[in-house]
C-alpha atoms as a PDB file:
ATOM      1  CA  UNK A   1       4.438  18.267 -17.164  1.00  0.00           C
ATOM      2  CA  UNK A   2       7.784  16.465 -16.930  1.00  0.00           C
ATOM      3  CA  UNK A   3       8.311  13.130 -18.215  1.00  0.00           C
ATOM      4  CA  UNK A   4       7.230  10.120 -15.512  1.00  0.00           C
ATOM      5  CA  UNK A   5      10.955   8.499 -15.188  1.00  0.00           C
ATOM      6  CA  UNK A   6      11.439  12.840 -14.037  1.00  0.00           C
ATOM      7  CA  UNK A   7       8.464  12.806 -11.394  1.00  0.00           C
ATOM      8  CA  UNK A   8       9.356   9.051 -10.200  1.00  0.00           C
ATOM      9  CA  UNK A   9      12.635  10.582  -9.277  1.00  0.00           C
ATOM     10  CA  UNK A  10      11.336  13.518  -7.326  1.00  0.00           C
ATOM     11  CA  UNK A  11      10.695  13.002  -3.200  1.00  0.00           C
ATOM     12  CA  UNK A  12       6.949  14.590  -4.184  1.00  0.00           C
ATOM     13  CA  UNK A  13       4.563  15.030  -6.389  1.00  0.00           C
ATOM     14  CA  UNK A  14       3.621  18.701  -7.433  1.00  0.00           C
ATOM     15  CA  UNK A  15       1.274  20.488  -5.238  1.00  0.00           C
ATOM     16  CA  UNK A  16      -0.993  21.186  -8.208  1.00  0.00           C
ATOM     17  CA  UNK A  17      -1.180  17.323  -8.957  1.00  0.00           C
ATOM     18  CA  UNK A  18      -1.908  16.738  -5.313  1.00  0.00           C
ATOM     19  CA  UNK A  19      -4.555  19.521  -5.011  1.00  0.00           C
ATOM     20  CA  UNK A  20      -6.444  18.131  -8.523  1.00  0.00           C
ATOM     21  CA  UNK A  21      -6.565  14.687  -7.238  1.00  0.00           C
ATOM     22  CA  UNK A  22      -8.307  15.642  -3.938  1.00  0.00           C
ATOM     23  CA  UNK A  23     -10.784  17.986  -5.438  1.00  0.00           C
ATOM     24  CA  UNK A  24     -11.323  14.591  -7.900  1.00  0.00           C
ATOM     25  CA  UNK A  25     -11.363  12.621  -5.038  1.00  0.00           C
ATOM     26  CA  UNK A  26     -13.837  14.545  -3.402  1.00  0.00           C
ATOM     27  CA  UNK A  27     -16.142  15.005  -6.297  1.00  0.00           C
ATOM     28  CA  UNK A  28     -16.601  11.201  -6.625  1.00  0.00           C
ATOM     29  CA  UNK A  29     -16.920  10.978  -2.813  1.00  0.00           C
ATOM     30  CA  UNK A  30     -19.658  13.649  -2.684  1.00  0.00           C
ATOM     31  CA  UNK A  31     -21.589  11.602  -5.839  1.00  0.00           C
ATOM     32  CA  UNK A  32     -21.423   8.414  -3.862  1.00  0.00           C
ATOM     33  CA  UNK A  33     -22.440   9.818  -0.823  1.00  0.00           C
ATOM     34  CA  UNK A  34     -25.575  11.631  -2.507  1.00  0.00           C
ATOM     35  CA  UNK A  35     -25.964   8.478  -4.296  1.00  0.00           C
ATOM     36  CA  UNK A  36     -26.021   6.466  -0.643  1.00  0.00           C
ATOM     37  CA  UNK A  37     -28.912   8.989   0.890  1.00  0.00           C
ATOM     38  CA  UNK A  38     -25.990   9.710   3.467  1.00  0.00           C
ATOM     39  CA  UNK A  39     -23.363  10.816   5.115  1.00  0.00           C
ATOM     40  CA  UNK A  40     -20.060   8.863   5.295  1.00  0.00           C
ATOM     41  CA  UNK A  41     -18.118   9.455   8.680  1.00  0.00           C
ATOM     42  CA  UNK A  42     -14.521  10.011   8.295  1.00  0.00           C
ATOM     43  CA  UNK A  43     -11.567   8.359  10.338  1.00  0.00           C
ATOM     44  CA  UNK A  44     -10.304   9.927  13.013  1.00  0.00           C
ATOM     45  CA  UNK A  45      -7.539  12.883  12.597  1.00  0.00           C
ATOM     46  CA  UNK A  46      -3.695  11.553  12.730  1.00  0.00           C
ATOM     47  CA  UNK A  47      -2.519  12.698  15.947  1.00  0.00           C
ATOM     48  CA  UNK A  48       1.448  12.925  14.737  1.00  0.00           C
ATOM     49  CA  UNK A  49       2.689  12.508  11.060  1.00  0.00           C
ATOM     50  CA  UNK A  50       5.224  10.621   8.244  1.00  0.00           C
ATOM     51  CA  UNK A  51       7.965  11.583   5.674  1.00  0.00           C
ATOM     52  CA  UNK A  52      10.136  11.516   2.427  1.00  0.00           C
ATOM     53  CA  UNK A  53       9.214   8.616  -0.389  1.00  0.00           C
ATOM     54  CA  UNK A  54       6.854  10.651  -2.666  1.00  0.00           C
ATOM     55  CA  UNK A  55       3.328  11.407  -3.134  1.00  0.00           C
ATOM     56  CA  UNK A  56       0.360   9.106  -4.746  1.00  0.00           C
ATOM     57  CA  UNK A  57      -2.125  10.350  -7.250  1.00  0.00           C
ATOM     58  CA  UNK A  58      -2.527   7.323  -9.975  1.00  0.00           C
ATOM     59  CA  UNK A  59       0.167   8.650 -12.298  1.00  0.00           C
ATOM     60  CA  UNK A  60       0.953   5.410 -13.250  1.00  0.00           C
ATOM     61  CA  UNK A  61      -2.244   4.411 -14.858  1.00  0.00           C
ATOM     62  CA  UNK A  62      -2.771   1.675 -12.911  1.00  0.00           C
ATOM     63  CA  UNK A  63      -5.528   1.232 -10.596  1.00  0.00           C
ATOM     64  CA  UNK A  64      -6.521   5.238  -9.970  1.00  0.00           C
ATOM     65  CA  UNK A  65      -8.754   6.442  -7.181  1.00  0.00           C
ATOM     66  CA  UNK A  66     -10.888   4.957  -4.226  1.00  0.00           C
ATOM     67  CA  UNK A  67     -13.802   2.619  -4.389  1.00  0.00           C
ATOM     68  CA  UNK A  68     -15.198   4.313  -0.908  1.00  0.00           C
ATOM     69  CA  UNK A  69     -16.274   1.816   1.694  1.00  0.00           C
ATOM     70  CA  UNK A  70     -16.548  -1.159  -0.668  1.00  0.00           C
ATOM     71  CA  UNK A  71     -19.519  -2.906  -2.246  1.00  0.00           C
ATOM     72  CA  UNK A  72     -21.120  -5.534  -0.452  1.00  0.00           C
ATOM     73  CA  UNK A  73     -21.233  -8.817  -1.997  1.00  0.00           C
ATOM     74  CA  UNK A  74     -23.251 -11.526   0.103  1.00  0.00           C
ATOM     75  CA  UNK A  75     -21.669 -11.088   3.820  1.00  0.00           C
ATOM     76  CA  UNK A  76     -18.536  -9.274   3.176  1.00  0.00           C
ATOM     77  CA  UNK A  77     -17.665  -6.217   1.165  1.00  0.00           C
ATOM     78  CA  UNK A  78     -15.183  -5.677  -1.561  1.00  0.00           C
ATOM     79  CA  UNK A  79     -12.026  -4.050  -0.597  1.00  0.00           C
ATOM     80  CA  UNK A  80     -11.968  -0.635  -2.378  1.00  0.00           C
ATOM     81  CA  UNK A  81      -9.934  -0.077  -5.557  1.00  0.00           C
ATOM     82  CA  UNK A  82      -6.650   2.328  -4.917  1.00  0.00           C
ATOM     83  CA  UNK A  83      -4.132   3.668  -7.116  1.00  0.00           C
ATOM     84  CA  UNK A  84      -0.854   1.564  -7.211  1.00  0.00           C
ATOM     85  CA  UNK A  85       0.839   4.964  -6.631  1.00  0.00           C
ATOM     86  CA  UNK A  86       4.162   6.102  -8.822  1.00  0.00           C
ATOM     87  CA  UNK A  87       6.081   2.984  -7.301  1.00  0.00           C
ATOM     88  CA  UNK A  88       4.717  -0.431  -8.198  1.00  0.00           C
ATOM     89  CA  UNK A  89       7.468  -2.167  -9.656  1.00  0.00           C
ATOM     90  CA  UNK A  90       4.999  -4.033 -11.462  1.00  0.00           C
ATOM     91  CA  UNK A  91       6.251  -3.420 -15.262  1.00  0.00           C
ATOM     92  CA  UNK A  92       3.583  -0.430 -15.777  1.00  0.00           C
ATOM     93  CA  UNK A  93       5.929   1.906 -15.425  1.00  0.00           C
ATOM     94  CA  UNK A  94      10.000   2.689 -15.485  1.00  0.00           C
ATOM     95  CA  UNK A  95      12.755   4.056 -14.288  1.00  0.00           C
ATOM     96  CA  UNK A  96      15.971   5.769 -16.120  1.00  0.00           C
ATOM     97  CA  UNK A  97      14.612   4.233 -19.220  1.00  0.00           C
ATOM     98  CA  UNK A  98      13.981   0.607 -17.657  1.00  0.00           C
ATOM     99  CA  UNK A  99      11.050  -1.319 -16.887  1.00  0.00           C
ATOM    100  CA  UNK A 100      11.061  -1.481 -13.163  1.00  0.00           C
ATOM    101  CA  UNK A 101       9.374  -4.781 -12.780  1.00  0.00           C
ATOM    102  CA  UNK A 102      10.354  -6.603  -9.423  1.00  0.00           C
ATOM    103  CA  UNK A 103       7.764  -9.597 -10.170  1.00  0.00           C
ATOM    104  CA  UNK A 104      10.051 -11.242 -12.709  1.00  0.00           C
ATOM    105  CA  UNK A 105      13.109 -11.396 -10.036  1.00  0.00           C
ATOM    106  CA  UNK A 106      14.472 -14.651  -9.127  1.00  0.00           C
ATOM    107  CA  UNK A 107      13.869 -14.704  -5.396  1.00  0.00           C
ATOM    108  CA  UNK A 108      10.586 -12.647  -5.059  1.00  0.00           C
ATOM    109  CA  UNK A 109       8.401 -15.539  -3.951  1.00  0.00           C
ATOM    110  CA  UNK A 110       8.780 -14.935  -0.758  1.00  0.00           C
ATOM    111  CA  UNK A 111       7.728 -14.555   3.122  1.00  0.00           C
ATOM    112  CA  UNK A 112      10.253 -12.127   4.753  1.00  0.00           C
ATOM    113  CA  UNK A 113      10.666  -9.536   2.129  1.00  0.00           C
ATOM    114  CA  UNK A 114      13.181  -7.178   4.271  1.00  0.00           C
ATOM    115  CA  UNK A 115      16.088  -8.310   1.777  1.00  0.00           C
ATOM    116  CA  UNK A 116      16.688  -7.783  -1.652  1.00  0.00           C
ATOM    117  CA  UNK A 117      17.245 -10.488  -3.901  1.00  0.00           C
ATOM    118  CA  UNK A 118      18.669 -11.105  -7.515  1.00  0.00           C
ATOM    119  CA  UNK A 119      21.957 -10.088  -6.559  1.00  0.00           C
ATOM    120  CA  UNK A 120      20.740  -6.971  -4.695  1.00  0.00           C
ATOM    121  CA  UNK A 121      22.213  -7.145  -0.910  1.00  0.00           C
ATOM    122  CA  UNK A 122      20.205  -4.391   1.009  1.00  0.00           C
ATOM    123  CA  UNK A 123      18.578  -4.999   3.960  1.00  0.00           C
ATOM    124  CA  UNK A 124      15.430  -2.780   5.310  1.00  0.00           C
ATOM    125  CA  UNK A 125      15.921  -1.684   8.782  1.00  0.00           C
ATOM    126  CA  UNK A 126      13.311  -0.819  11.099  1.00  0.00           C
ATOM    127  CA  UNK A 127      10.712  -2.289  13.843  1.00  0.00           C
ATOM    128  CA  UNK A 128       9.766  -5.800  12.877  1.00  0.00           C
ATOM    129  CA  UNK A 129       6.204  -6.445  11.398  1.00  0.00           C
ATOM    130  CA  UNK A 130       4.748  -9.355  10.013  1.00  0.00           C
ATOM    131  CA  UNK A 131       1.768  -8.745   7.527  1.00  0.00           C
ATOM    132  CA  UNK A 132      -0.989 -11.737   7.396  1.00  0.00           C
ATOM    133  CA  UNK A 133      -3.619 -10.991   4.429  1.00  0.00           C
ATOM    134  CA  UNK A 134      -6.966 -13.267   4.227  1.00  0.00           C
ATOM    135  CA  UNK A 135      -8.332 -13.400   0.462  1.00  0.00           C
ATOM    136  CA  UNK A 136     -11.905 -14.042   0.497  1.00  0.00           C
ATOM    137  CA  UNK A 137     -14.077 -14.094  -2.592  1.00  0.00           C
ATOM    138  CA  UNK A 138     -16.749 -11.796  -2.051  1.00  0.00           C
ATOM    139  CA  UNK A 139     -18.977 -13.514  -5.069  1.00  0.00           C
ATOM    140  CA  UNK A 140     -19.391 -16.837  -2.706  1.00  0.00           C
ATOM    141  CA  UNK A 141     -20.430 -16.149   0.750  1.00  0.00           C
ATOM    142  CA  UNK A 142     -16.787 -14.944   1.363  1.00  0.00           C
ATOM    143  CA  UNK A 143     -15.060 -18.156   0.762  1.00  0.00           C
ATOM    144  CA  UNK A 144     -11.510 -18.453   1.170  1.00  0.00           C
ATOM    145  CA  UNK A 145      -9.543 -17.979  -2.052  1.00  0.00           C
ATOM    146  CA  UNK A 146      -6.727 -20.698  -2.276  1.00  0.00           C
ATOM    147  CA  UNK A 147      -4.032 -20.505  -4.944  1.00  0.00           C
ATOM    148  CA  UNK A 148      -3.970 -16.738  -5.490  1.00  0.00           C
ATOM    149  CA  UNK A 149      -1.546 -14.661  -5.889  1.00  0.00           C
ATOM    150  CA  UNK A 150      -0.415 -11.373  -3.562  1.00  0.00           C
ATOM    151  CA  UNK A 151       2.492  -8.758  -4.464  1.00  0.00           C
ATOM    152  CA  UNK A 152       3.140  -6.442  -1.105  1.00  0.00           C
ATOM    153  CA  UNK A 153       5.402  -3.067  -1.307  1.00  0.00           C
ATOM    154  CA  UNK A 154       5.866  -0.607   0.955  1.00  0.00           C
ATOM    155  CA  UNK A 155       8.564   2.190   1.704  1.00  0.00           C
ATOM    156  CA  UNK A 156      11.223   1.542   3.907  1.00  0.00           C
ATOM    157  CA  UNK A 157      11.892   3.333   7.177  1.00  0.00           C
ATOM    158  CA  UNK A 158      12.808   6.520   5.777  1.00  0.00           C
ATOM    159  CA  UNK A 159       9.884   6.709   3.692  1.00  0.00           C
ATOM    160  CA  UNK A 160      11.795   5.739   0.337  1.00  0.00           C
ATOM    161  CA  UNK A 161      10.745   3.307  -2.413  1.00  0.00           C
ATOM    162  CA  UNK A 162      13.148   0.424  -3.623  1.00  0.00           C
ATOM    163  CA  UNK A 163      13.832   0.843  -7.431  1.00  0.00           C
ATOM    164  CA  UNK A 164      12.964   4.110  -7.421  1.00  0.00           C
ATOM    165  CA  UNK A 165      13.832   6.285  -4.592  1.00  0.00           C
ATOM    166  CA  UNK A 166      17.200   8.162  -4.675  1.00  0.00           C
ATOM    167  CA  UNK A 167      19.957   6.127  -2.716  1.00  0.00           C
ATOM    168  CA  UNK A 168      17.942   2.997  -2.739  1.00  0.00           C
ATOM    169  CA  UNK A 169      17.363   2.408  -6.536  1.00  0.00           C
ATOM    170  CA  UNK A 170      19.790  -0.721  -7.031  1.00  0.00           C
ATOM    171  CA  UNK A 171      17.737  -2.393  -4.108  1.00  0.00           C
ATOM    172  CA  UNK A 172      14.140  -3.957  -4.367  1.00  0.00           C
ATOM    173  CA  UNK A 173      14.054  -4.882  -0.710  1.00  0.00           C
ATOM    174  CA  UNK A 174       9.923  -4.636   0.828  1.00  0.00           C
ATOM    175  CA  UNK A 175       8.768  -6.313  -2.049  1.00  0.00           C
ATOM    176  CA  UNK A 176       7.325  -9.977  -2.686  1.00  0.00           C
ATOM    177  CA  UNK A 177       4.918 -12.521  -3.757  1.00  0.00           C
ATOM    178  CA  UNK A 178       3.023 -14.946  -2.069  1.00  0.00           C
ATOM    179  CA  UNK A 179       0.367 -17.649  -3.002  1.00  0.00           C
ATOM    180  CA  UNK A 180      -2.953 -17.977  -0.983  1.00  0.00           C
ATOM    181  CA  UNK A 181      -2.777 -21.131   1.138  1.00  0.00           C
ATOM    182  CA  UNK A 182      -5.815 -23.322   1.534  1.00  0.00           C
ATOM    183  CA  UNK A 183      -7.296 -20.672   4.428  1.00  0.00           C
ATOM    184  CA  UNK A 184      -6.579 -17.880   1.515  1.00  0.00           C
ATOM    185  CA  UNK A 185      -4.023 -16.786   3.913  1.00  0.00           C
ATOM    186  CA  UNK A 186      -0.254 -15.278   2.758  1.00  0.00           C
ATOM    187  CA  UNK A 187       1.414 -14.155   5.501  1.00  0.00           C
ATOM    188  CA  UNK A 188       4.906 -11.199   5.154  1.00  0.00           C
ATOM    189  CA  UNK A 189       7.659 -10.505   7.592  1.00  0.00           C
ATOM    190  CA  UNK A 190       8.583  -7.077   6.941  1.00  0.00           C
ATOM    191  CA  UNK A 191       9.400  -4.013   9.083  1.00  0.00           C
ATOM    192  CA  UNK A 192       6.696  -1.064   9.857  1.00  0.00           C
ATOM    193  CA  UNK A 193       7.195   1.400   6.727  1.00  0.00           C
ATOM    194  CA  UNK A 194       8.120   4.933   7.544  1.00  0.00           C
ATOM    195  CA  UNK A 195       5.247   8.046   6.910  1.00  0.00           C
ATOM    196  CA  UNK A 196       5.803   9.604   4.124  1.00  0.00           C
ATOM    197  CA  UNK A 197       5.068  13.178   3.459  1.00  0.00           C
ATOM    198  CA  UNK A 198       1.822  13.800   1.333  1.00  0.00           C
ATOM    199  CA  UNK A 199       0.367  10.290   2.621  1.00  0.00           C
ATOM    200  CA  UNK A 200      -0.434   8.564   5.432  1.00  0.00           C
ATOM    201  CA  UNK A 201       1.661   5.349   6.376  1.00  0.00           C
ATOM    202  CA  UNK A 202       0.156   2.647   4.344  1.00  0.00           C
ATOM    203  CA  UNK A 203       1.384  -0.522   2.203  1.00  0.00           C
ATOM    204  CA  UNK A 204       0.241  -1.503  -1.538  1.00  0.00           C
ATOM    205  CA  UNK A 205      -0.615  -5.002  -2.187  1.00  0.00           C
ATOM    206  CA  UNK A 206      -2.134  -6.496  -5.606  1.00  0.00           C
ATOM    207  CA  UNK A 207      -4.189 -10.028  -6.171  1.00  0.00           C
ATOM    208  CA  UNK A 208      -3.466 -12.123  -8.986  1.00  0.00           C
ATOM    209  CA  UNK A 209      -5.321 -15.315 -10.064  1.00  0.00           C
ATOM    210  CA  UNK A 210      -2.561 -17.683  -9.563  1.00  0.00           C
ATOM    211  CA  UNK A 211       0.963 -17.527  -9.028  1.00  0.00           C
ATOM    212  CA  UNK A 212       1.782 -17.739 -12.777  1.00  0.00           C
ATOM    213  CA  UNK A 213       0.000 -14.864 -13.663  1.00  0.00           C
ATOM    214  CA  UNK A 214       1.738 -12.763 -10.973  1.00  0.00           C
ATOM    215  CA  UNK A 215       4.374 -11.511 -13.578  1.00  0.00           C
ATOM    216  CA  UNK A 216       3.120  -7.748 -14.642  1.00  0.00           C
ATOM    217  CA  UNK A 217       0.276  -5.313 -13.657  1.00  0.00           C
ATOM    218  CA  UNK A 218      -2.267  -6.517 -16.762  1.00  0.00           C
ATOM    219  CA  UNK A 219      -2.441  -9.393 -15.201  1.00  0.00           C
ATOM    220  CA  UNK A 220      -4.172  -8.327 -11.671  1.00  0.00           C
ATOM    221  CA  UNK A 221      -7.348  -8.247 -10.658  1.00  0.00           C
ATOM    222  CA  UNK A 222      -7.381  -5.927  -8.048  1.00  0.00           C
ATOM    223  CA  UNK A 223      -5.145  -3.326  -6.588  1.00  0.00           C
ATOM    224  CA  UNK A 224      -5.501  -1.869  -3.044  1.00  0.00           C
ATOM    225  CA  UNK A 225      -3.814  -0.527   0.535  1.00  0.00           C
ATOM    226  CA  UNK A 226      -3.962  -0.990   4.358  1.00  0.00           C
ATOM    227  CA  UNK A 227      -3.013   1.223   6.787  1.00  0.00           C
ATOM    228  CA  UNK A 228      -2.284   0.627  10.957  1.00  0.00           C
ATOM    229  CA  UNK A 229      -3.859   2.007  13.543  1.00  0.00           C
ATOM    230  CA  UNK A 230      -2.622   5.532  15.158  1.00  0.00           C
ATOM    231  CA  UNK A 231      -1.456   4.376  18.926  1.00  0.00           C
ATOM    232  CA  UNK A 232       0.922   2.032  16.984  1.00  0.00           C
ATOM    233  CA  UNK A 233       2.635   4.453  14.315  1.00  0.00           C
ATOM    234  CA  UNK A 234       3.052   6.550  17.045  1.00  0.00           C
ATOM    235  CA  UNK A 235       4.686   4.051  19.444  1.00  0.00           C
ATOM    236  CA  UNK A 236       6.693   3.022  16.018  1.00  0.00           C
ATOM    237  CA  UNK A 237       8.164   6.576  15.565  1.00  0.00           C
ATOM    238  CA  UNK A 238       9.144   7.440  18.355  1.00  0.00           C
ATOM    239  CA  UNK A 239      11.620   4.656  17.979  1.00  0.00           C
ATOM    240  CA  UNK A 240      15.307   5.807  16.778  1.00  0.00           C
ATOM    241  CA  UNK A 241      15.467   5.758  12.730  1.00  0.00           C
ATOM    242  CA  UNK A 242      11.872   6.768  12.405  1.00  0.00           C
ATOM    243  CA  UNK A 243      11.993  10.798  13.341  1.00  0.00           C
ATOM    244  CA  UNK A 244      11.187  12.115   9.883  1.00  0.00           C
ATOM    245  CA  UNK A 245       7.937   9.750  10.330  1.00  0.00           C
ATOM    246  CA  UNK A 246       6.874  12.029  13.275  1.00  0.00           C
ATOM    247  CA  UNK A 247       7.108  15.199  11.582  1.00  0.00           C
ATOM    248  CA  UNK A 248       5.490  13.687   8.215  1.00  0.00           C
ATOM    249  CA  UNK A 249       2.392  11.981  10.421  1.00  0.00           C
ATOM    250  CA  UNK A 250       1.870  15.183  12.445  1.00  0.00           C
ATOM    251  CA  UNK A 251       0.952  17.385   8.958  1.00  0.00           C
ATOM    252  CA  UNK A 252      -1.056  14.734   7.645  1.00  0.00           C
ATOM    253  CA  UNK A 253      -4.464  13.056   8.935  1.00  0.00           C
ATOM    254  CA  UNK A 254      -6.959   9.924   7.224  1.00  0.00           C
ATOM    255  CA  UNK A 255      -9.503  13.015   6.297  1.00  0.00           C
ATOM    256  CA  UNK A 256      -6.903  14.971   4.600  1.00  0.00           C
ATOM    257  CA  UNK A 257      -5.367  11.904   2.946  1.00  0.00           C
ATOM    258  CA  UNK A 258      -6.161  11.247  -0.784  1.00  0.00           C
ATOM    259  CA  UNK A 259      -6.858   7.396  -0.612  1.00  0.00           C
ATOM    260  CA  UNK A 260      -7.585   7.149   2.742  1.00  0.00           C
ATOM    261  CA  UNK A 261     -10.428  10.094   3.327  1.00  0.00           C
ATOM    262  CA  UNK A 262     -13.384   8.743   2.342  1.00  0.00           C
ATOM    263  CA  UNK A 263     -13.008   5.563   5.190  1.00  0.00           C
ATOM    264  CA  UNK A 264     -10.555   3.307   6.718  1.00  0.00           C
ATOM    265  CA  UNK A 265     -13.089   0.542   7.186  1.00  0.00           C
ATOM    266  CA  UNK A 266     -12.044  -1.895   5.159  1.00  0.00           C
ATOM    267  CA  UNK A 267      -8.280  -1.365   5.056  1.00  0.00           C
ATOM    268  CA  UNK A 268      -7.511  -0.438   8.789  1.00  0.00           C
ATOM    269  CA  UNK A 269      -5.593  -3.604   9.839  1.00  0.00           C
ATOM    270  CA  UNK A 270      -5.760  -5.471  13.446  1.00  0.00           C
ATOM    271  CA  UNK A 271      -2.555  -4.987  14.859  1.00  0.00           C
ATOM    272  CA  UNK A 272      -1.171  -6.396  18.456  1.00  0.00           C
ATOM    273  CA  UNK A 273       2.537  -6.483  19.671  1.00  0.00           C
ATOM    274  CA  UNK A 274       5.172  -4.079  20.650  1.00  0.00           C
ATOM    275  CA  UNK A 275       8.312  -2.191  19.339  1.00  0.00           C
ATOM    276  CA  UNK A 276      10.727  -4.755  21.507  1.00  0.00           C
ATOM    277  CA  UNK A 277       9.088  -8.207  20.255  1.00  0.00           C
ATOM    278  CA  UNK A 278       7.864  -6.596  16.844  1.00  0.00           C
ATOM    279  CA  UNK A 279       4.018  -6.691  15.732  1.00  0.00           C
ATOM    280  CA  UNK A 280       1.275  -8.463  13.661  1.00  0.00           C
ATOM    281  CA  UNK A 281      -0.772  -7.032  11.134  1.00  0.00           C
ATOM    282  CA  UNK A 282      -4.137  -8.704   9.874  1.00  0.00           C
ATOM    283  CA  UNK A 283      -6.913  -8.114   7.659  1.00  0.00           C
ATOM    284  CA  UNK A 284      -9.387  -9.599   5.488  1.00  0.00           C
ATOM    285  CA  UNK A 285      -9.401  -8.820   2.182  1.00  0.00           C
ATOM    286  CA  UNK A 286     -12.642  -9.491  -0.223  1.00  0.00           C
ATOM    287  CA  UNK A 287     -12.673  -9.428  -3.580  1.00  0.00           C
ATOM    288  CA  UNK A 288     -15.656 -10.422  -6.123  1.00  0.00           C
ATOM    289  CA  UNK A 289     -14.486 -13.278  -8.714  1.00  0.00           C
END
C-alpha cells in the first residue's frame, strides 16, 4: 500500500480499498439489521451523478464507518458516526510531510467560509449555500447545546479538497469553525460542493465541546456528514462550472454509496431556494453528552 501523504494526493482511492470497505460496510449493516428484527429501507437511487476530489473509506483513522440510522436517546436520535474521509485538515493526518491542520489558522472562526484565510487568497466559486446546523444533546430531552464547537469542510465545485487536492493545496478555502449560539445554532455561507466520483455530494462537519478545544481531531466528540436532497443537486449541476458533477452523480446512487447506504434519515438536510438567489440548508444534529 503506498504511503498516506501518496493516496491523499491521488483523485481516488483504489478500487480494492473501495470494494473492502463496502463489503465491511455491509457486514455491519446486515448485523444491525438482524440485530433490529428488520429490514432497513434504503434512500432512493441518485437520478444523475458527481466528480473528481477523491474517495472516502476511513484511511485516516479518524472516525471510520456508519452508525446506521442513529440511536435514540429520549426524543431524538444520535446522528450516526462517519469517517472524516482522507481530507480533514484536522491535524490527524498530513500532507508532503506537513500536518495539514486548518483549525489552528488565524481566521478560521468563521461564518462565510468561501475564502481562504492566513494569507491564502482563493476564493470558492460556485452556487451560493448557506449551511445552518442545530446541536441538540440527545442525553437531555434534546436540549439545545450552547457553546459548542462545529468545524465544516467540503470540496469545492470541482470536487477538490483545499490542502490537499492538486491545484488547490496552498488554499484552505470551505473550511471553518463556529460556536453554538444559545439556540445551539451555527450557521455557514458557503457554495453547494461539487459530486465527487466514488461518493455522493455530501459535507463533513465535527462537534467539539467548546471553542477552545476545537484545535485537533483528539479533541472531538463526534464526527459526521449531510447530504442535499436530489431535485436540488440536480438543479445545482446543471449550472455552468458544475458539469463533471453530472457525470460523477449519474454513476453513483445513496444505496451504492459507502456512508450513505444504510439511510439518509438523519443526515438528509431541508433545503429551500434556487440557483439565482442561492439556497439554505438545515438540519438537526443530536448528539449524546
Amino acid at each position: 500500500m503506498p504511503p498516506l501523504d501518496s493516496a491523499l494526493a491521488s483523485p481516488r482511492l483504489s478500487d480494492d480499498l473501495a470494494l473492502l470497505t463496502l463489503r465491511a460496510a455491509s457486514r455491519r449493516r446486515a448485523l444491525r439489521w438482524l440485530a433490529a428484527g428488520g429490514v432497513v429501507p434504503l434512500a432512493p437511487l441518485a437520478l444523475v451523478a458527481c466528480g473528481g476530489g477523491g474517495g472516502e473509506s476511513g484511511t485516516t483513522g479518524t472516525s471510520a464507518g456508519s452508525a446506521g440510522s442513529g440511536t435514540s436517546s429520549g426524543s431524538c436520535s444520535v446522528i450516526p458516526e462517519e469517517t472524516a474521509g482522507p481530507y480533514p485538515g484536522d491535524g490527524s493526518n498530513s500532507v508532503g510531510g506537513s500536518l495539514a491542520n486548518a483549525l489552528t489558522l488565524s481566521g478560521i472562526v468563521r461564518s462565510d467560509i468561501t475564502g481562504s484565510v492566513a494569507g491564502a487568497t482563493g476564493v470558492a466559486e460556485g452556487v451560493p449555500l448557506t449551511v445552518t446546523l442545530t446541536l441538540l444533546n440527545a442525553s437531555s430531552s434534546c436540549a439545545s447545546l450552547a457553546g459548542y464547537a462545529v468545524y465544516l469542510w467540503h470540496c469545492d465545485q470541482a470536487g477538490r479538497y483545499s490542502m490537499y487536492s492538486s491545484g488547490v493545496t496552498d488554499e484552505n478555502y470551505l473550511r471553518g469553525v463556529q460556536e453554538t449560539d444559545t439556540s445551539g445554532q451555527v450557521t455557514f455561507t458557503t457554495i453547494v460542493p461539487g459530486c465527487y466520483s466514488g461518493r455522493m455530494p455530501h459535507m463533513h462537519f465535527e462537534v467539539y465541546p467548546s471553542l477552545a478545544s476545537a484545535t485537533g481531531a483528539a479533541n472531538k466528540v463526534k464526527t459526521s456528514q449531510l447530504t442535499f436532497p436530489l431535485a436540488m443537486l440536480n438543479t445545482v449541476y446543471a449550472q455552468s462550472g458544475y458539469e463533471a458533477s453530472v457525470r460523477n452523480l449519474a454513476a453513483i446512487s445513496y444505496a451504492s454509496d459507502n456512508v450513505f447506504s444504510d439511510g439518509t434519515s438523519l443526515q438528509m438536510s431541508t433545503v429551500s431556494g434556487d440557483v439565482s438567489s442561492g439556497y439554505d440548508a438545515s438540519l438537526q444534529v443530536a448528539i449524546a453528552t
